[in-house]
Protein backbone atom coordinates (compact mmCIF):
# COMPACT_ATOMS: atom_id res chain seq x y z
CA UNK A 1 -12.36 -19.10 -7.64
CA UNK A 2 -14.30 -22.32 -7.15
CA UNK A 3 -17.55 -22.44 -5.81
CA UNK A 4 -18.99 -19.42 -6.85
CA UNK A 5 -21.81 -19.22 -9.56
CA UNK A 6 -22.66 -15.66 -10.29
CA UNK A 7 -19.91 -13.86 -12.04
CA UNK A 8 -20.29 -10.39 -13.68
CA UNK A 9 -18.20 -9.40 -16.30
CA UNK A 10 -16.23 -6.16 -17.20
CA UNK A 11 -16.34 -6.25 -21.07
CA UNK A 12 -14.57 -3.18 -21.86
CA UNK A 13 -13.18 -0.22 -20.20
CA UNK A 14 -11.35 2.31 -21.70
CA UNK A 15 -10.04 5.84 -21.18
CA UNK A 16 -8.73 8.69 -23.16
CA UNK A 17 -4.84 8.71 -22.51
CA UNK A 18 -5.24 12.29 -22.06
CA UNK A 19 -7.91 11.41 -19.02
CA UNK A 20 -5.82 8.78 -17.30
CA UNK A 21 -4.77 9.56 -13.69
CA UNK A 22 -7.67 11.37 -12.91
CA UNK A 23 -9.68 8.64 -11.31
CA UNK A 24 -12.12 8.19 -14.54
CA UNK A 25 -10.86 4.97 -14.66
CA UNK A 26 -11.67 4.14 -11.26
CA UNK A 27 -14.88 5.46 -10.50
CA UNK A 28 -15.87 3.72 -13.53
CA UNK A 29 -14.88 0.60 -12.15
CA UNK A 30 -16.37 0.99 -8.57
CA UNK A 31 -19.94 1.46 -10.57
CA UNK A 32 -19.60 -1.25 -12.30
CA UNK A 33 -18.58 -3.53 -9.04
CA UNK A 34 -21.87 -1.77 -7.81
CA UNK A 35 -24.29 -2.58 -10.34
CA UNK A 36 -23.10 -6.30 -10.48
CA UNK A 37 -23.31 -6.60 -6.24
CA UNK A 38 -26.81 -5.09 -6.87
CA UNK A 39 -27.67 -8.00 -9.42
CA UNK A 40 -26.94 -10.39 -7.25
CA UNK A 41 -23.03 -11.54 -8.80
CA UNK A 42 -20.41 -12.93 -6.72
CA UNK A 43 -17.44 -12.11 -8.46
CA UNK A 44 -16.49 -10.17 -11.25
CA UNK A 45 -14.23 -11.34 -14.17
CA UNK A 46 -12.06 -9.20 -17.04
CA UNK A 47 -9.89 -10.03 -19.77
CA UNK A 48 -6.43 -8.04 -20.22
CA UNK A 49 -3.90 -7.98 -22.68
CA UNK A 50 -0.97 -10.08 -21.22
CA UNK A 51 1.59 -7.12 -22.43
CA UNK A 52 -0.84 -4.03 -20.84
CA UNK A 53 1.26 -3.71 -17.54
CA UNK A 54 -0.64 -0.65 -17.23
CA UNK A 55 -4.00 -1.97 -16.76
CA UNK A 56 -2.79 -5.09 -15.49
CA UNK A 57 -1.55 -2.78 -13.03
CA UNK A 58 -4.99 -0.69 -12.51
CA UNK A 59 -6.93 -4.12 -11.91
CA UNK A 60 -4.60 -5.62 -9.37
CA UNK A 61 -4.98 -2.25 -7.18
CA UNK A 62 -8.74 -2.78 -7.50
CA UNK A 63 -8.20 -6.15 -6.15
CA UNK A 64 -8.12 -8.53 -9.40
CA UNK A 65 -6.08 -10.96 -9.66
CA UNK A 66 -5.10 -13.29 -12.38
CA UNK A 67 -6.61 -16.66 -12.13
CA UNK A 68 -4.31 -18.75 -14.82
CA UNK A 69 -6.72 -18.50 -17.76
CA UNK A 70 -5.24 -17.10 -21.06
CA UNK A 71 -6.57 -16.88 -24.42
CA UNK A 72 -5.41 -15.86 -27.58
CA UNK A 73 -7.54 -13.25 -29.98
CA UNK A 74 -6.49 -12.47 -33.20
CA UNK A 75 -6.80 -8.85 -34.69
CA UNK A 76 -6.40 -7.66 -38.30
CA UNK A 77 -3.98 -10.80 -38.60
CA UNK A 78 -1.82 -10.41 -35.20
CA UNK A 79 -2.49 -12.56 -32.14
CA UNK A 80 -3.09 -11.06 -28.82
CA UNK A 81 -2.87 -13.03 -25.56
CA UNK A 82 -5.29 -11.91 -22.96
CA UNK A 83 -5.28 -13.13 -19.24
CA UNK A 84 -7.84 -13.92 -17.08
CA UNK A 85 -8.39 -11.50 -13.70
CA UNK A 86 -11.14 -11.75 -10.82
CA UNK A 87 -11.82 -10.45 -7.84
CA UNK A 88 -14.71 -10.81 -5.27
CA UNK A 89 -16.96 -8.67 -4.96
């Protein structure tokens, strides 16, 4: 989203498959939202794994949205495409 110079980032967020659906997840989420709003950042942005319809899911209730940007990562010899998502905060 043009315009806006302070973006946080979520790096990582992951939770035990045996955990998910019990608002972990979430609440993790909503802290970090808070801690970046506190900071002074705009927007935040996350990578996701293009084929994770689950957490592609997750983010898009939380209000991301993906902006166009992809990239590809490669692990232990297999490439990964991961999209862009951001939301306002």
């Amino acid at each position: 989203m043009p315009g806006l110079e302070r973006v946080g980032e979520v790096y990582a967020l992951y939770i035990s498959p045996d955990l998910i659906g019990q608002g972990i997840g979430r609440t993790l989420l909503d802290e970090a939202h808070d801690q970046m709003k506190s900071q002074g950042f705009e927007m935040s942005a996350l990578w996701v794994l293009c084929d994770n319809q689950r957490a592609r899911r997750f983010y898009e209730r939380a209000g991301y949205q993906a902006d166009g940007a992809a990239q590809d990562d490669v692990y232990d010899g297999i490439t990964l495409t991961e999209l862009r998502y951001q939301r306002l905060l």
